[in-house]
N, C-alpha and C. Protein backbone atom coordinates (compact mmCIF):
# COMPACT_ATOMS: atom_id res chain seq x y z
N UNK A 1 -33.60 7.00 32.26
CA UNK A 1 -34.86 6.48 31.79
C UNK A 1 -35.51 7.47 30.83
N UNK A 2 -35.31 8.74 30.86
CA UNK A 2 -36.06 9.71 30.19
C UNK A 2 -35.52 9.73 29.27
N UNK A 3 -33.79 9.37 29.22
CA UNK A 3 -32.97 9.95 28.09
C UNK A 3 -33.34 8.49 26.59
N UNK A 4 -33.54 7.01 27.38
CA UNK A 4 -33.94 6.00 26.56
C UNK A 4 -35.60 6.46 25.92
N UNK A 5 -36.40 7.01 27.03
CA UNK A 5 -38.21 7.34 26.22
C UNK A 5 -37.82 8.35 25.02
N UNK A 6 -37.11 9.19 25.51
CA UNK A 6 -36.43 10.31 24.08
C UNK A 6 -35.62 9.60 22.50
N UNK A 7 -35.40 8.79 22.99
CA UNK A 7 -34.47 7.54 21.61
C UNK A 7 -35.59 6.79 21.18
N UNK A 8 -36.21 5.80 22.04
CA UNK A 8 -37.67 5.75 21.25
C UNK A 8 -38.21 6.07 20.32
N UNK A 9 -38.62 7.62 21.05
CA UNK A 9 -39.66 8.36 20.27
C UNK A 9 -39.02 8.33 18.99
N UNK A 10 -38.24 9.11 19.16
CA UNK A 10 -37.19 9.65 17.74
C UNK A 10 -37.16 8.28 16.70
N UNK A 11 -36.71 7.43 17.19
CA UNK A 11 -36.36 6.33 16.39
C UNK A 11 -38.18 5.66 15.98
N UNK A 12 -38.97 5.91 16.61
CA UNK A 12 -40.11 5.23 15.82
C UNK A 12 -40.68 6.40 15.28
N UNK A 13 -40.51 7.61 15.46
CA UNK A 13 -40.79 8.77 14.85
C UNK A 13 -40.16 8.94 13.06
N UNK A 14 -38.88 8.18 13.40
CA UNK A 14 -38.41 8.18 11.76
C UNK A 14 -38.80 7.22 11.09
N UNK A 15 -39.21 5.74 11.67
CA UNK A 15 -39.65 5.23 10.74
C UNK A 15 -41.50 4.92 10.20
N UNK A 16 -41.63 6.48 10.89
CA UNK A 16 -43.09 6.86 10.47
C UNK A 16 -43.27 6.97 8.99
N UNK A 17 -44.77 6.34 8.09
CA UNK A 17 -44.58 6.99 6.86
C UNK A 17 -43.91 5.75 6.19
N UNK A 18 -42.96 4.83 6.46
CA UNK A 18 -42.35 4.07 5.89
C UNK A 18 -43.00 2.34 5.77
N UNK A 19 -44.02 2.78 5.79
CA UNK A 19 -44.66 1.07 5.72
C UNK A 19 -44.46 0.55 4.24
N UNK A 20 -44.49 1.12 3.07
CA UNK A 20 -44.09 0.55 1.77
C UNK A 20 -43.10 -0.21 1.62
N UNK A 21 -41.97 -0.18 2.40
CA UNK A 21 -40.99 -0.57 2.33
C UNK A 21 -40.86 -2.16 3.71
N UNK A 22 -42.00 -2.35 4.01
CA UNK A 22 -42.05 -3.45 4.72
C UNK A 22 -42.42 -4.44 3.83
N UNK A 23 -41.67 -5.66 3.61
CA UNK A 23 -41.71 -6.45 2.17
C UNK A 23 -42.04 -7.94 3.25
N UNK A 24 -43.16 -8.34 2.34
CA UNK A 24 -43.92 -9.60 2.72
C UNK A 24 -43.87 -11.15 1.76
N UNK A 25 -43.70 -11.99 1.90
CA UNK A 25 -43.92 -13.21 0.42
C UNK A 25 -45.17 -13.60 0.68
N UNK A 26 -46.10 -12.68 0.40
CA UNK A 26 -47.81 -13.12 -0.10
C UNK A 26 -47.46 -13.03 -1.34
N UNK A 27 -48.20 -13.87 -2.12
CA UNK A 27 -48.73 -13.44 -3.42
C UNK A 27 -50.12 -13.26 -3.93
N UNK A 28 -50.05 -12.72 -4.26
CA UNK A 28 -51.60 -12.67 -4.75
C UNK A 28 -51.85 -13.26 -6.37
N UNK A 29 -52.95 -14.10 -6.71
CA UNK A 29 -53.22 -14.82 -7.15
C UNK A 29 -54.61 -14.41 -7.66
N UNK A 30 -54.25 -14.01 -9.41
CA UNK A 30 -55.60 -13.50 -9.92
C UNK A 30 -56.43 -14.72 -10.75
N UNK A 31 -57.80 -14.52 -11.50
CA UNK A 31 -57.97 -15.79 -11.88
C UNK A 31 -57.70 -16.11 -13.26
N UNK A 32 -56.73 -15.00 -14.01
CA UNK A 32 -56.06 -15.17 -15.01
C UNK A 32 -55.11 -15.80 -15.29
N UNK A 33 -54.52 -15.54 -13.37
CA UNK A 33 -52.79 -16.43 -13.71
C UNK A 33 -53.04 -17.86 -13.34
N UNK A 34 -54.26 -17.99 -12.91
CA UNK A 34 -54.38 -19.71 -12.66
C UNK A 34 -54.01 -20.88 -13.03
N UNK A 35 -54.78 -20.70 -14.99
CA UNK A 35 -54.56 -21.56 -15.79
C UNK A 35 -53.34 -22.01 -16.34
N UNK A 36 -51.89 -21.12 -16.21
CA UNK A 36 -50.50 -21.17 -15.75
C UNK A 36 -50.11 -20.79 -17.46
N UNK A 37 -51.17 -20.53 -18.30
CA UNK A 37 -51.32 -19.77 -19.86
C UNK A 37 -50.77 -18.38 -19.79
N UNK A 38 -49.97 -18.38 -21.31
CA UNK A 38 -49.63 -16.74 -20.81
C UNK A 38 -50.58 -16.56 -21.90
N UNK A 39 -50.81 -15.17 -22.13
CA UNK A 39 -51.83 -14.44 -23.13
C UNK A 39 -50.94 -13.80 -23.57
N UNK A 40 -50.70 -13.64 -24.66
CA UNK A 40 -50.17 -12.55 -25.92
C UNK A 40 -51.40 -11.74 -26.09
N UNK A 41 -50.66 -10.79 -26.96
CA UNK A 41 -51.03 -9.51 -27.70
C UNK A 41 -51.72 -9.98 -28.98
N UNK A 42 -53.02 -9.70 -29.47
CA UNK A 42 -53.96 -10.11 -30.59
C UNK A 42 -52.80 -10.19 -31.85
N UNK A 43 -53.18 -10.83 -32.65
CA UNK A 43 -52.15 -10.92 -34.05
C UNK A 43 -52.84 -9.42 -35.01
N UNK A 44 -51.88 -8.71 -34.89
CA UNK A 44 -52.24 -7.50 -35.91
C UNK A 44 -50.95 -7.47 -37.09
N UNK A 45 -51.76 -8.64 -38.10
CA UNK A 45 -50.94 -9.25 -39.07
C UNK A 45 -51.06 -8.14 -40.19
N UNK A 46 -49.98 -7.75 -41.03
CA UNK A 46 -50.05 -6.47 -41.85
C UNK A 46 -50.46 -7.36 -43.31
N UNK A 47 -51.82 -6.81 -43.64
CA UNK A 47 -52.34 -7.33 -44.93
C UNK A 47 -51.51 -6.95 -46.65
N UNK A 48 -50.90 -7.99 -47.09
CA UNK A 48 -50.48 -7.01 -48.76
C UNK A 48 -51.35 -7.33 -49.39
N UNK A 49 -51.66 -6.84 -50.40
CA UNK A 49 -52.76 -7.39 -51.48
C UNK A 49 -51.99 -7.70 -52.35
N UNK A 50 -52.23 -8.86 -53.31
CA UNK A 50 -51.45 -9.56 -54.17
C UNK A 50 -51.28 -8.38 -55.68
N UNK A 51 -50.63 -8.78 -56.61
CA UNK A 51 -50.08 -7.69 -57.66
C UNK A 51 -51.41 -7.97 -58.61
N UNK A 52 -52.07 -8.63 -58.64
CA UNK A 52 -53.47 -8.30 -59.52
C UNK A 52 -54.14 -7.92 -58.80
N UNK A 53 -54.47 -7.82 -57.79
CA UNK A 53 -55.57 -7.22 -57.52
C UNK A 53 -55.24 -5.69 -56.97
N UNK A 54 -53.79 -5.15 -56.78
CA UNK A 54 -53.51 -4.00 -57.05
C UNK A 54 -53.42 -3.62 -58.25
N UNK A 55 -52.90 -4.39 -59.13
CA UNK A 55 -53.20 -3.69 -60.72
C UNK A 55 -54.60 -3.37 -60.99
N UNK A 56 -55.58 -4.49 -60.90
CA UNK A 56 -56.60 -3.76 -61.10
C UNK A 56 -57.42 -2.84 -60.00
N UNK A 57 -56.84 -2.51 -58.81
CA UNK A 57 -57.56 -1.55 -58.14
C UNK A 57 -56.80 -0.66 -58.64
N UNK A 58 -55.65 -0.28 -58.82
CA UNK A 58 -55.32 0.84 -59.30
C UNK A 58 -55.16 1.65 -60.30
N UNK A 59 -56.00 0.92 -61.62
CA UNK A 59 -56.46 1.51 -62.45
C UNK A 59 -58.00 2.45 -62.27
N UNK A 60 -58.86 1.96 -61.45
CA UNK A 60 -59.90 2.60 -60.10
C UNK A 60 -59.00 3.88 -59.71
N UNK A 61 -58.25 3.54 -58.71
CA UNK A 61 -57.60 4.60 -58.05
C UNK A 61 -57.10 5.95 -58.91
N UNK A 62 -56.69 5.64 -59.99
CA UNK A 62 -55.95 6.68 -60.72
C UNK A 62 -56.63 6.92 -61.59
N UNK A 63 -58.17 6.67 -61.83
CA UNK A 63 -58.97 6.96 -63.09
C UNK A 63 -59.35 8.65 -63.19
N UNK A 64 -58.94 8.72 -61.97
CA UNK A 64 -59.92 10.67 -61.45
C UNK A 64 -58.06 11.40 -61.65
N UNK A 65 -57.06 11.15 -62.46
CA UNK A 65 -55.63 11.47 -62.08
C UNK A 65 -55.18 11.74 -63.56
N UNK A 66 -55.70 12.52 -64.72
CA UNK A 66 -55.06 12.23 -65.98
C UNK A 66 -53.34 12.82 -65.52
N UNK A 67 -52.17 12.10 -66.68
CA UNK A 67 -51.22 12.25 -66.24
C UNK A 67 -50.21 11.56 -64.90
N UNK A 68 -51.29 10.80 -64.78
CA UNK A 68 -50.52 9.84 -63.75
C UNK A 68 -50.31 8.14 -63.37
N UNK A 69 -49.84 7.20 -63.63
CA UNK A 69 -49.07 5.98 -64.06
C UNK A 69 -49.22 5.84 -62.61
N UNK A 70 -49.58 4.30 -63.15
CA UNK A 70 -49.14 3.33 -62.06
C UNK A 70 -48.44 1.70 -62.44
N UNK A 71 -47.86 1.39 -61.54
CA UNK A 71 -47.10 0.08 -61.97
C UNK A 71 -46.89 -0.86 -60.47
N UNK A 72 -46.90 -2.17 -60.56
CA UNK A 72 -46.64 -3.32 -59.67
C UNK A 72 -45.95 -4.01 -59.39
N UNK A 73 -45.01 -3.94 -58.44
CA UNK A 73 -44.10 -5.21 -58.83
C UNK A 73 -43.83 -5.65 -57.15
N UNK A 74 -44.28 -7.14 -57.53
CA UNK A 74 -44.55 -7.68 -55.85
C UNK A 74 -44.98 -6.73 -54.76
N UNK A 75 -46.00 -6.66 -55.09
CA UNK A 75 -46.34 -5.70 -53.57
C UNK A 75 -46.13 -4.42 -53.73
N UNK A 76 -45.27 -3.75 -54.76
CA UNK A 76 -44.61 -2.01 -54.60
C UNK A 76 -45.54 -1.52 -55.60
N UNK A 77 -46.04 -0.36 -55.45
CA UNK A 77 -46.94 0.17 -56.19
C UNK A 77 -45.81 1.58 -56.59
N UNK A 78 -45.25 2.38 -57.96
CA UNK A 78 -45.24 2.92 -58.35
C UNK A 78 -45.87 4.31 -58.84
N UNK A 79 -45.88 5.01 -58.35
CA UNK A 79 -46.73 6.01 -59.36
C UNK A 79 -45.72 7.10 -59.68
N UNK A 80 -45.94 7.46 -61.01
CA UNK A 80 -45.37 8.21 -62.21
C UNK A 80 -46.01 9.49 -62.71
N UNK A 81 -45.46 10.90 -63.20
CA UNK A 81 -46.76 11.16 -64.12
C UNK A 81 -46.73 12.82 -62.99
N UNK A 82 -47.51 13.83 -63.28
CA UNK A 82 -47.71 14.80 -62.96
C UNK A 82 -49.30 14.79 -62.05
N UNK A 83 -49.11 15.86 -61.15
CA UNK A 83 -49.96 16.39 -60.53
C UNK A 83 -50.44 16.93 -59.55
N UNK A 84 -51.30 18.13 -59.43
CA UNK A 84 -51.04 19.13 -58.64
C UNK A 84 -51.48 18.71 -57.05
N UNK A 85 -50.79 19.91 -56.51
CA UNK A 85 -50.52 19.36 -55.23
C UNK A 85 -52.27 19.43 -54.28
N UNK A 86 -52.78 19.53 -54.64
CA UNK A 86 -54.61 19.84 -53.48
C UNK A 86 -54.95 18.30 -54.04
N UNK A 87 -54.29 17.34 -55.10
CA UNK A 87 -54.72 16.11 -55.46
C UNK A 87 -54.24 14.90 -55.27
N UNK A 88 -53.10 15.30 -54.61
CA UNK A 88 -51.74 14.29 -54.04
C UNK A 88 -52.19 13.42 -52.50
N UNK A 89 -53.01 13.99 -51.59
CA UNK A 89 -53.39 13.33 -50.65
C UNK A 89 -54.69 12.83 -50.78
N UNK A 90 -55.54 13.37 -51.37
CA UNK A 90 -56.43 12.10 -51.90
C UNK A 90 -55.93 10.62 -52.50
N UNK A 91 -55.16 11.00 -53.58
CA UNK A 91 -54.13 9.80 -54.87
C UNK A 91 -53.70 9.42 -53.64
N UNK A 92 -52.65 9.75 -52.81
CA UNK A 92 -52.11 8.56 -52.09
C UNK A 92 -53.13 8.08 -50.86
N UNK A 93 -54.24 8.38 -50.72
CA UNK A 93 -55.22 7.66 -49.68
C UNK A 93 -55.91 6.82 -49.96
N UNK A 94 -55.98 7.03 -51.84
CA UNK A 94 -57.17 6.03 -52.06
C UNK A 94 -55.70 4.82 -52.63
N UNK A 95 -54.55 5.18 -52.90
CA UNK A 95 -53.80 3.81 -53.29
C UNK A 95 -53.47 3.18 -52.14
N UNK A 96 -53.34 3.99 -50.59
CA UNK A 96 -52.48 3.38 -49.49
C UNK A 96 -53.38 2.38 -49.10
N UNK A 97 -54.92 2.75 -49.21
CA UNK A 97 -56.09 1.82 -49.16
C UNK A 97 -56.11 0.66 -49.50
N UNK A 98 -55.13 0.23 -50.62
CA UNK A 98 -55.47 -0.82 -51.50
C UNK A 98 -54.35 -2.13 -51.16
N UNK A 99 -54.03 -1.74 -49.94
CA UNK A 99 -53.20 -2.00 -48.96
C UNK A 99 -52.03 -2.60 -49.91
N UNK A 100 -51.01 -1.81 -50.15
CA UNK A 100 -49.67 -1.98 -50.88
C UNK A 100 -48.85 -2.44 -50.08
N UNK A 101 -47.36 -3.35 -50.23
CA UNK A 101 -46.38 -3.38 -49.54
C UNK A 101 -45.33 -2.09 -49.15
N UNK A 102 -45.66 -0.96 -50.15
CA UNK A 102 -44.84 -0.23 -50.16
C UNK A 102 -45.73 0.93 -51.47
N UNK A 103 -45.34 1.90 -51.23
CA UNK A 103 -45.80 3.54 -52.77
C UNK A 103 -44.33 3.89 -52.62
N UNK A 104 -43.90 3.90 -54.05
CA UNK A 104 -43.20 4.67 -54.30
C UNK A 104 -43.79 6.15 -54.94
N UNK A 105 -43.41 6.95 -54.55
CA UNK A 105 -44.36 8.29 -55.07
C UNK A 105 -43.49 9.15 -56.09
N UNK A 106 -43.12 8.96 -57.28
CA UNK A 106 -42.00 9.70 -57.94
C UNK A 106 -42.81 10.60 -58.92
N UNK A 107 -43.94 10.99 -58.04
CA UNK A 107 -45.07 11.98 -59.08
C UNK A 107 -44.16 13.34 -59.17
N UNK A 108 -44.76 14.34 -60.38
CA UNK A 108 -44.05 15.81 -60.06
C UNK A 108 -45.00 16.31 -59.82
N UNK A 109 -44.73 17.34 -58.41
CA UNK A 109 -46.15 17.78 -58.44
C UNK A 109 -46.07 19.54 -59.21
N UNK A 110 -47.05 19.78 -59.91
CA UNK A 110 -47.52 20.78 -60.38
C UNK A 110 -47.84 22.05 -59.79
């Protein structure tokens, strides 16, 4: 009798600590999943700006840039032309602004 109270113990002694692993079919039921709708992720649609209205913003953009070209073609903005480097991350912040499909940057810098 003592030697079975000793197996007991031991045996409910090990499965101390282990309640996570006791698996139930509740579900729980929030009041989102009700409507039986799934929800997506907001549309974070990537804006191009059409080739005129980058041509003419980027005659704006490059007016403070002597020595430096710009050109359009569907969406790709070009720039050409020299200039030094403390002026290169401004030039490409105020063109990346003007929301392009693409900069090609084939400036030299100075």
């Amino acid at each position: 009798m003592l030697a079975s109270a000793g197996i007991l113990f031991i045996y409910t002694g090990a499965c101390k600590g282990h309640s996570s692993e006791v698996k139930t079919d509740t579900a729980v039921v929030t009041p989102a999943a009700t409507d039986n709708t799934v929800q997506k992720a907001p549309d974070t649609a990537i804006v191009i700006s059409p080739d005129e209205t980058l041509k003419n913003n980027l005659t704006d953009a490059i007016k403070d840039y002597p020595g430096v070209t710009a050109s359009v073609d569907q969406g790709v903005v070009t720039l050409t032309g020299n200039i030094t480097r403390d002026k290169l991350p401004r030039l490409m912040m105020s063109v990346n602004s003007l929301h392009p499909k693409k900069v090609n940057n084939n400036l030299t810098i100075k």
